[in-house]
Protein backbone atom coordinates (compact mmCIF):
# COMPACT_ATOMS: atom_id res chain seq x y z
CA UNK A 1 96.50 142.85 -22.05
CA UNK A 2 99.48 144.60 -20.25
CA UNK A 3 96.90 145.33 -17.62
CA UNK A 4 96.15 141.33 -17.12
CA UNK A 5 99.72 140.83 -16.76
CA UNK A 6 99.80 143.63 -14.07
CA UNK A 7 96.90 142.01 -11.99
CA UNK A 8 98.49 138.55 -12.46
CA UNK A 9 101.69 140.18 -10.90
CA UNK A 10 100.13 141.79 -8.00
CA UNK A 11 98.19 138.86 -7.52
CA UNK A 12 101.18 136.61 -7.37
CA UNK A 13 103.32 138.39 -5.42
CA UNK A 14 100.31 139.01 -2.94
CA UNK A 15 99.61 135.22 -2.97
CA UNK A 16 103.19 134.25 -2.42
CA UNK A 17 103.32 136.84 1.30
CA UNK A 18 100.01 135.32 2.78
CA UNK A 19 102.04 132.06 1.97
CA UNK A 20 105.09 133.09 3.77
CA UNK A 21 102.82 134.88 6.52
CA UNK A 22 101.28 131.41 6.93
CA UNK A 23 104.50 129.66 6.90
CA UNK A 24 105.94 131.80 9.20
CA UNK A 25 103.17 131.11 12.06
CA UNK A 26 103.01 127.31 11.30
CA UNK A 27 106.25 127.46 12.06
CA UNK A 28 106.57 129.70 15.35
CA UNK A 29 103.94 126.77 16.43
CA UNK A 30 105.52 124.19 15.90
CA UNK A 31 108.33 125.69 17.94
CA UNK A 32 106.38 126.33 20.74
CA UNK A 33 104.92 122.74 20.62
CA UNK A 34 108.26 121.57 20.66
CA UNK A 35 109.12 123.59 23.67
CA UNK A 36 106.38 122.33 25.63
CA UNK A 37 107.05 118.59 24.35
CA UNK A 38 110.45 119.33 25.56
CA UNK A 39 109.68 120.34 28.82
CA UNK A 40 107.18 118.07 29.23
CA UNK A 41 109.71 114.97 28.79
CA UNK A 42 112.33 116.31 30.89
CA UNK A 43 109.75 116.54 33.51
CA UNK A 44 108.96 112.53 32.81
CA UNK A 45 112.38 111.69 32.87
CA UNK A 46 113.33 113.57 36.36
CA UNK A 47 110.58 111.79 37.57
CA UNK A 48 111.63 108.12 36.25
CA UNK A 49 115.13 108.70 37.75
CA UNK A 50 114.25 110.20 41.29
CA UNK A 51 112.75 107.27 43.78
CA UNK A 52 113.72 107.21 47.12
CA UNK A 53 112.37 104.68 49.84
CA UNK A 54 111.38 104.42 53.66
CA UNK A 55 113.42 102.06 55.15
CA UNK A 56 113.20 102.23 59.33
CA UNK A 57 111.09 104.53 61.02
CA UNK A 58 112.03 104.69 65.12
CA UNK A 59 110.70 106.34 68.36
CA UNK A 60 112.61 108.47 69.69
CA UNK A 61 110.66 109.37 73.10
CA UNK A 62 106.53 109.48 73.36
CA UNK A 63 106.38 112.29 70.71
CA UNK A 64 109.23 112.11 68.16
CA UNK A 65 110.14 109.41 65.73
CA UNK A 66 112.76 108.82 63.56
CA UNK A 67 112.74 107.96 60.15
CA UNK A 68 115.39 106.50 57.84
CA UNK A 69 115.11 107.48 53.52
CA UNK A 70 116.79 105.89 51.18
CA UNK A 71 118.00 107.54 47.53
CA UNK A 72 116.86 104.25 45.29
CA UNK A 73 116.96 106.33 42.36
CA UNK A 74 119.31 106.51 39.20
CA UNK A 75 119.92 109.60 39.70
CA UNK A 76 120.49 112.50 42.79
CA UNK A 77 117.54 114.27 44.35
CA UNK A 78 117.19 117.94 45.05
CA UNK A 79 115.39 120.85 46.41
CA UNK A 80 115.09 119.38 49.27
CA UNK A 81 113.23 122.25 51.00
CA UNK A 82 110.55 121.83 48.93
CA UNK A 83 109.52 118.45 50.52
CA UNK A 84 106.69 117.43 52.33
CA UNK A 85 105.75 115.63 55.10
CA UNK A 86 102.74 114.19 56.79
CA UNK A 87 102.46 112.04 59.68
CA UNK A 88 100.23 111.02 62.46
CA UNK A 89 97.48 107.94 62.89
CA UNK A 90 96.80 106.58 59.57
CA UNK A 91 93.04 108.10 59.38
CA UNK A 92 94.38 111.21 60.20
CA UNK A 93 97.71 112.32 59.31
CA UNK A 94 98.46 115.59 58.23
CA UNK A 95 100.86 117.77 56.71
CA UNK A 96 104.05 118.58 58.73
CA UNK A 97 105.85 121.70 58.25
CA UNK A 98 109.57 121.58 57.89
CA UNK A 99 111.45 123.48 61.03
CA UNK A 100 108.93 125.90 62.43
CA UNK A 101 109.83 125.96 65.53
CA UNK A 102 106.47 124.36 66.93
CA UNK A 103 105.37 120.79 66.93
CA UNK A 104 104.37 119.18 64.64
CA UNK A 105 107.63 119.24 62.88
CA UNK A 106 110.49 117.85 61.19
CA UNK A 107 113.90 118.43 60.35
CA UNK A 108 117.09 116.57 58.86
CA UNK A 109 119.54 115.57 61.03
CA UNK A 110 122.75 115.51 59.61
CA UNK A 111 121.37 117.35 56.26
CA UNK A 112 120.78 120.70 54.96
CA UNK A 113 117.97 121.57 52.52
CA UNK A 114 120.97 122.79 50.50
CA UNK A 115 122.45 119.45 50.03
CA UNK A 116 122.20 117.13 46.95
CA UNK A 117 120.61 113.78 48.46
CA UNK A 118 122.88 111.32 46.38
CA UNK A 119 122.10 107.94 44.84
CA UNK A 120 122.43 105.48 46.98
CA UNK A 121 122.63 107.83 50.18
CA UNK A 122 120.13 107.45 53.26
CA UNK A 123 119.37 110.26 55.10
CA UNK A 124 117.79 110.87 58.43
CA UNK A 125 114.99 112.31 59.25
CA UNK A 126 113.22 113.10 63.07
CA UNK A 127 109.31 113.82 63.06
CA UNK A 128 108.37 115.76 66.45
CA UNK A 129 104.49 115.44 67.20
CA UNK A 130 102.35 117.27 69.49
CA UNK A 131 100.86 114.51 70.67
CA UNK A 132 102.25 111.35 72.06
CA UNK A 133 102.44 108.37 70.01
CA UNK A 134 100.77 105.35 71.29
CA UNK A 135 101.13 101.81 71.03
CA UNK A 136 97.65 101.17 70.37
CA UNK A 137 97.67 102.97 66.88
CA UNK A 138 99.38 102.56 63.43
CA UNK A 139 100.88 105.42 61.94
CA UNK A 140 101.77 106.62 58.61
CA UNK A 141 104.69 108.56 57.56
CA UNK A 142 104.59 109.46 53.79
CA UNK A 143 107.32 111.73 52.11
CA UNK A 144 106.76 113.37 48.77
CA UNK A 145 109.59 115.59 46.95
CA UNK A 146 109.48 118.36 44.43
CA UNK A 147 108.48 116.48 41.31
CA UNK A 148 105.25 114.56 43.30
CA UNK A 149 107.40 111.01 43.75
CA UNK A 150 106.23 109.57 47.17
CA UNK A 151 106.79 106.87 49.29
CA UNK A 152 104.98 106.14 52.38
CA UNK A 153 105.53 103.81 55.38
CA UNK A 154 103.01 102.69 58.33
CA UNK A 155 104.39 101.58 61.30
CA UNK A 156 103.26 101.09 64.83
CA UNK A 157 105.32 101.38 67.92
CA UNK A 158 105.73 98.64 70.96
């Protein structure tokens, strides 16, 4: 009999640390689920508050335009190195580096990749090409920032 009561015992108290075991990595999941749910919405909302739009693109001479962006969005917009550009004839533009020296090219004028593109704030932006831009073509200049929110604009000189 005391030997029942023993096994009982042993049993119980074995029972009740694979339940706290089990507990403990429901738990530690959860967490983590929460993290990612978390990070996951921030994401969502950054992107719901950043939009920005193409208001005027220009020629500057037979290779360079430029182009006017507008902050549309609720909130301000940053990382602004981590932008991309692509521009040419609208079958075939392609990805323009920021700055490197050789065309094709952009660069802010009047901004740094430092600076926090406000709401409400247009910046501007000149596109050099290596090829001239004719008037016989449509163009496409198409801007996407850090989070993936684009906005593109087609245009055609005169």
């Amino acid at each position: 009999m005391a030997s029942g009561v023993i096994s009982e015992g042993v049993l119980i108290i074995a029972s009740v640390i694979i339940a706290g075991m089990i507990t403990g990595i429901v738990i530690s999941k959860v967490g983590t689920f929460e993290g990612i749910y978390t990070a996951t919405t921030e994401a969502q909302k950054e992107k719901m508050l950043s939009k920005f739009e193409i208001i005027h693109v220009s020629q500057i001479n037979s290779t360079s335009v430029n182009v006017w962006v507008k902050n549309t969005g609720l909130g301000p917009i940053t990382k602004l190195d981590m932008m991309d550009a692509y521009f040419g004839p609208i079958n075939a533009a392609g990805n323009v580096g920021y700055a490197i020296g050789t065309t094709p090219q952009w660069v802010f004028n009047g901004t740094t990749t430092s600076s926090v593109w406000s709401q409400g704030q247009t910046i501007q932006i000149a596109i050099q090409d290596s090829i001239a831009i004719t008037s016989s073509e449509s163009y496409l200049v198409q801007f996407v920032i850090s989070n993936g929110v684009s906005d593109e604009y087609v245009f055609s000189v005169s």
